[in-house]
N, C-alpha and C. Protein backbone atom coordinates (compact mmCIF):
# COMPACT_ATOMS: atom_id res chain seq x y z
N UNK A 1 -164.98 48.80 172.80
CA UNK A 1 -164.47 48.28 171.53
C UNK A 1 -163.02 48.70 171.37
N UNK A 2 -162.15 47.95 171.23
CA UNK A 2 -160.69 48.16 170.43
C UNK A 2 -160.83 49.07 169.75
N UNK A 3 -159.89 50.51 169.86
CA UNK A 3 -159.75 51.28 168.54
C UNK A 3 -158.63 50.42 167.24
N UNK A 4 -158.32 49.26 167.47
CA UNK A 4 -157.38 48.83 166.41
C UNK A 4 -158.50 48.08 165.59
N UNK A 5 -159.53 47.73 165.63
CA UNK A 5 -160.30 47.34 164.38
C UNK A 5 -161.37 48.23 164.13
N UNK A 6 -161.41 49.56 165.04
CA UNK A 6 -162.78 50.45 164.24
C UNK A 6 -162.62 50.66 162.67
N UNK A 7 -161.79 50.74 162.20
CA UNK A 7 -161.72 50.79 160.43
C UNK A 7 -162.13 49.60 159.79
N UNK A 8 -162.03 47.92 160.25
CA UNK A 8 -162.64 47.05 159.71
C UNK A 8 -163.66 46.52 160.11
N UNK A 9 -164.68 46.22 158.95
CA UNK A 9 -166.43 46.03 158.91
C UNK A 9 -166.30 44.49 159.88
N UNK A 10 -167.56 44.20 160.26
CA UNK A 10 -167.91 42.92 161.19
C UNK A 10 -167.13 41.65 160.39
N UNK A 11 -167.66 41.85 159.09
CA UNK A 11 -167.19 40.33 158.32
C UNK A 11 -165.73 40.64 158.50
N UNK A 12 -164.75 41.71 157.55
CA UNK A 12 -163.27 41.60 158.42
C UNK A 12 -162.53 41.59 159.31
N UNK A 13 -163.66 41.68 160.26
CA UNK A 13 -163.08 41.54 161.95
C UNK A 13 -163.16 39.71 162.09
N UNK A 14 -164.58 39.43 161.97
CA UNK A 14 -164.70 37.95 162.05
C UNK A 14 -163.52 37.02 161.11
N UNK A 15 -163.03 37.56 160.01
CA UNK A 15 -161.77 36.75 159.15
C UNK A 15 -160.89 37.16 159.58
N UNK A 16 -160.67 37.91 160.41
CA UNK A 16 -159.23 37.84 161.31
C UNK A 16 -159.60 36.85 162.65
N UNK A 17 -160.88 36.84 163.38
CA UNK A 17 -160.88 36.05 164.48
C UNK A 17 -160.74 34.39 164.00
N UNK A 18 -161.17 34.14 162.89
CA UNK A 18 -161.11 32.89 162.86
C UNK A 18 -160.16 32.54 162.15
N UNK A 19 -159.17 33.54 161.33
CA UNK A 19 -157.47 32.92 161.13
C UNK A 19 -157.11 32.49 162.49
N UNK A 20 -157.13 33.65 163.25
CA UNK A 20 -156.25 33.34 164.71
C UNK A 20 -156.98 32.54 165.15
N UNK A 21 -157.92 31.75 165.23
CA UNK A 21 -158.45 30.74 165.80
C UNK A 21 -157.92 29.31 165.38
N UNK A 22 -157.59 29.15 164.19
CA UNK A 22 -156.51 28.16 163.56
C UNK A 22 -155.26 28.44 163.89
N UNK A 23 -154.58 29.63 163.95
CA UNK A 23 -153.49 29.72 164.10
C UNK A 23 -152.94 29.20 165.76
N UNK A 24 -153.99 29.56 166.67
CA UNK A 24 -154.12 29.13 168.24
C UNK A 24 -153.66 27.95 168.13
N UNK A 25 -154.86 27.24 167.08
CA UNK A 25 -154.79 25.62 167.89
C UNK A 25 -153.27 25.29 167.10
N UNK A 26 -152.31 25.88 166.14
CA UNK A 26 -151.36 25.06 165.82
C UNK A 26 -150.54 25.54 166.23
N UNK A 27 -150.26 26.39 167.14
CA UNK A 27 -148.98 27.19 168.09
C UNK A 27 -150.13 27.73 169.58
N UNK A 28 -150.25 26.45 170.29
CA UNK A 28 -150.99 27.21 171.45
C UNK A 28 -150.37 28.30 172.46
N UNK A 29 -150.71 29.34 172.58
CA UNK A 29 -150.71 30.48 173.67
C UNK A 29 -150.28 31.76 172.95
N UNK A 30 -149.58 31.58 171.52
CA UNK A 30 -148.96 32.10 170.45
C UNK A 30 -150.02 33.56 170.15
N UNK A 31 -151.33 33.23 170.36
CA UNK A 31 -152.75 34.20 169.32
C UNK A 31 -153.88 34.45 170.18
N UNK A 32 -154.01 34.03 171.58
CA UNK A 32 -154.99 33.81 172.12
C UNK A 32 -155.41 35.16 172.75
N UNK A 33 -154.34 35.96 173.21
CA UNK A 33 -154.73 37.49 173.47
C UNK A 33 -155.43 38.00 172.23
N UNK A 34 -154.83 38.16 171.19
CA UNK A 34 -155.50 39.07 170.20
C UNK A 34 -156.71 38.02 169.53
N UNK A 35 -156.84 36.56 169.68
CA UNK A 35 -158.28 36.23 169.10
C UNK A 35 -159.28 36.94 170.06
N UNK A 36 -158.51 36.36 171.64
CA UNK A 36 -159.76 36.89 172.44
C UNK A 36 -160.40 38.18 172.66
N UNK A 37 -159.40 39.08 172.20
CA UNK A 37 -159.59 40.72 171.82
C UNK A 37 -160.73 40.58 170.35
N UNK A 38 -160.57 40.08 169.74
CA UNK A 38 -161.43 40.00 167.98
C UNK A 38 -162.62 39.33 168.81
N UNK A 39 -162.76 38.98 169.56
CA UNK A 39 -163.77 38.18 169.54
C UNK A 39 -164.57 39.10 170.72
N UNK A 40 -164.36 39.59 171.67
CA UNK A 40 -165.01 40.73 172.83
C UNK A 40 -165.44 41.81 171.89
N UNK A 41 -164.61 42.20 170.64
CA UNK A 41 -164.97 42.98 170.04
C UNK A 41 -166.28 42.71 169.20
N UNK A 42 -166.30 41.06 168.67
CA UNK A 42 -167.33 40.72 167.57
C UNK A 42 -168.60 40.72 168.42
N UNK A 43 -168.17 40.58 169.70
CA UNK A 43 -169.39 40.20 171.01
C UNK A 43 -169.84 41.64 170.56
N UNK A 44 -169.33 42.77 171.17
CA UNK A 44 -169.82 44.08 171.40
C UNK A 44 -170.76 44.71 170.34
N UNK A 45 -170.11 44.39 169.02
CA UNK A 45 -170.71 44.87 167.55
C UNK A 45 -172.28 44.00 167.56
N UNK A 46 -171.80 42.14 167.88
CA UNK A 46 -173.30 41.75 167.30
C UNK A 46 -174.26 40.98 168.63
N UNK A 47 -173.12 41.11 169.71
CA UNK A 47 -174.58 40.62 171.13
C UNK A 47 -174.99 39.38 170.46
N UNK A 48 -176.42 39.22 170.70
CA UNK A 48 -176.78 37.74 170.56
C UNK A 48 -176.74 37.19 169.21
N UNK A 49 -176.88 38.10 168.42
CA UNK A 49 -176.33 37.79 166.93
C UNK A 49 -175.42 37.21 166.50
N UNK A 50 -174.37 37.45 167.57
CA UNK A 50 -173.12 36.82 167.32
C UNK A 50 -172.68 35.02 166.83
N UNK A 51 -173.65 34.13 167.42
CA UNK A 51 -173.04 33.12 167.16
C UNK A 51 -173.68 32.66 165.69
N UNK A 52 -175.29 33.17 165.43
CA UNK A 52 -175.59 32.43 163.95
C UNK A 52 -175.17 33.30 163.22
N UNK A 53 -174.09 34.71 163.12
CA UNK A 53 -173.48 35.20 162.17
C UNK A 53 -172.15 34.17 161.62
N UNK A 54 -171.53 34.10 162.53
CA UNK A 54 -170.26 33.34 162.54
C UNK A 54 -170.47 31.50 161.67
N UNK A 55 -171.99 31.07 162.45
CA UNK A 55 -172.38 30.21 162.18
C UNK A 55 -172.20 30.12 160.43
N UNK A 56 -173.53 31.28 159.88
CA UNK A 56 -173.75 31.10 159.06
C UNK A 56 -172.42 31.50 157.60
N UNK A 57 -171.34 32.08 158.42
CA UNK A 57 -170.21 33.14 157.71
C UNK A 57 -169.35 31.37 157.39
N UNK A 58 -169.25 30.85 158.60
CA UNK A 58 -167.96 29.93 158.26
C UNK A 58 -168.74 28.31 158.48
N UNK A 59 -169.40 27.79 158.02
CA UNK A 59 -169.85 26.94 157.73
C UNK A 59 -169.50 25.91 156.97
N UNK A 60 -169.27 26.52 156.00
CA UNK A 60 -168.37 26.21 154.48
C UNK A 60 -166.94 25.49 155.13
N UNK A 61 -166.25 26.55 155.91
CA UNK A 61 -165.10 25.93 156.32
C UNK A 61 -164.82 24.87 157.37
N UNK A 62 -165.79 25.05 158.36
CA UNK A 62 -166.05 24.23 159.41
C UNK A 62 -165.42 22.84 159.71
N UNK A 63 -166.36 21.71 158.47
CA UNK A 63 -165.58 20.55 158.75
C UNK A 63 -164.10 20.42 158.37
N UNK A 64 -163.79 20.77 156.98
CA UNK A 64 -162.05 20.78 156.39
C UNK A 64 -161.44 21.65 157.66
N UNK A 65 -161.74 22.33 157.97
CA UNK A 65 -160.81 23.02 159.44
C UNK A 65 -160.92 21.96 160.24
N UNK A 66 -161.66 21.73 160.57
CA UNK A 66 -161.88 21.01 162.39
C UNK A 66 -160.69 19.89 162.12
N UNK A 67 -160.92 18.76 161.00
CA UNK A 67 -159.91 17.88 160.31
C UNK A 67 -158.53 18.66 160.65
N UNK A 68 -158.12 19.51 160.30
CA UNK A 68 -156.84 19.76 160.18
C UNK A 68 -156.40 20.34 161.46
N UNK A 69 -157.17 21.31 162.10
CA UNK A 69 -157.16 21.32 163.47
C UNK A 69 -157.08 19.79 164.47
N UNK A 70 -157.40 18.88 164.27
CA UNK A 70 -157.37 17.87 164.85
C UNK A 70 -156.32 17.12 164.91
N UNK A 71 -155.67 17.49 163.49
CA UNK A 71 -154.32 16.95 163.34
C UNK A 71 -153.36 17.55 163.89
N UNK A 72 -153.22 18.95 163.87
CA UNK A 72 -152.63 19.79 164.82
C UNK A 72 -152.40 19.76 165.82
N UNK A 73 -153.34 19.46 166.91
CA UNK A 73 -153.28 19.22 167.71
C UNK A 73 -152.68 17.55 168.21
N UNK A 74 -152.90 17.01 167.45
CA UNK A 74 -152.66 15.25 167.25
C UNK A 74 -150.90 15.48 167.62
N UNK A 75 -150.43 16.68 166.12
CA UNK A 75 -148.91 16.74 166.21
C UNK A 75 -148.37 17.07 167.58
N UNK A 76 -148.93 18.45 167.94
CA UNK A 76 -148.52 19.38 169.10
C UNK A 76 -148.79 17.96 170.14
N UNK A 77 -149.52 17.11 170.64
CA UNK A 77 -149.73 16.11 171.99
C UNK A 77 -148.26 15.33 171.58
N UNK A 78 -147.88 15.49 170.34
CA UNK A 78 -146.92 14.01 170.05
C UNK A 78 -145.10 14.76 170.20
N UNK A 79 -145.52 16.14 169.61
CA UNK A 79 -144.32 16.50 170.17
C UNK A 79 -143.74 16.95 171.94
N UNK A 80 -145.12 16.99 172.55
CA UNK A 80 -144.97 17.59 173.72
C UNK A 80 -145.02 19.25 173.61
N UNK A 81 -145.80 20.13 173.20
CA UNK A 81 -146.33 20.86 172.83
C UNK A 81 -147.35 21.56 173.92
């Protein structure tokens, strides 16, 4: 485990992995070390638990993200990105 998030609980580790998971897709290569660090870490804390925590944590946000993520990415293909 990272000693840079032993002070924050599972749920504030997971709301930092999934800012930087938006932040990835709208500046790609920009976040991808430290999501993929939040996320080896969320592995370690919850093992197989891991995906219907996340599931059930960001659900809510899911579709309005994916939308805007899509567009993001729409921009980044159009600028050459």
């Amino acid at each position: 485990m990272d000693q840079r998030f032993s002070g924050l609980s599972t749920e504030e580790l997971a709301d930092i992995w999934y800012a930087l998971g938006g932040a990835e897709t709208r500046h790609p290569g920009s976040f991808s070390g430290l999501a993929d660090t939040t996320l080896r870490d969320l592995d370690a804390r919850l093992g197989a638990d891991l995906a219907p925590f996340l599931e059930q944590r960001f659900r809510a946000h899911r579709l309005v993200d994916s939308r805007e993520d899509a567009e993001a990415n729409r921009k980044n293909a159009i600028s050459g990105r």
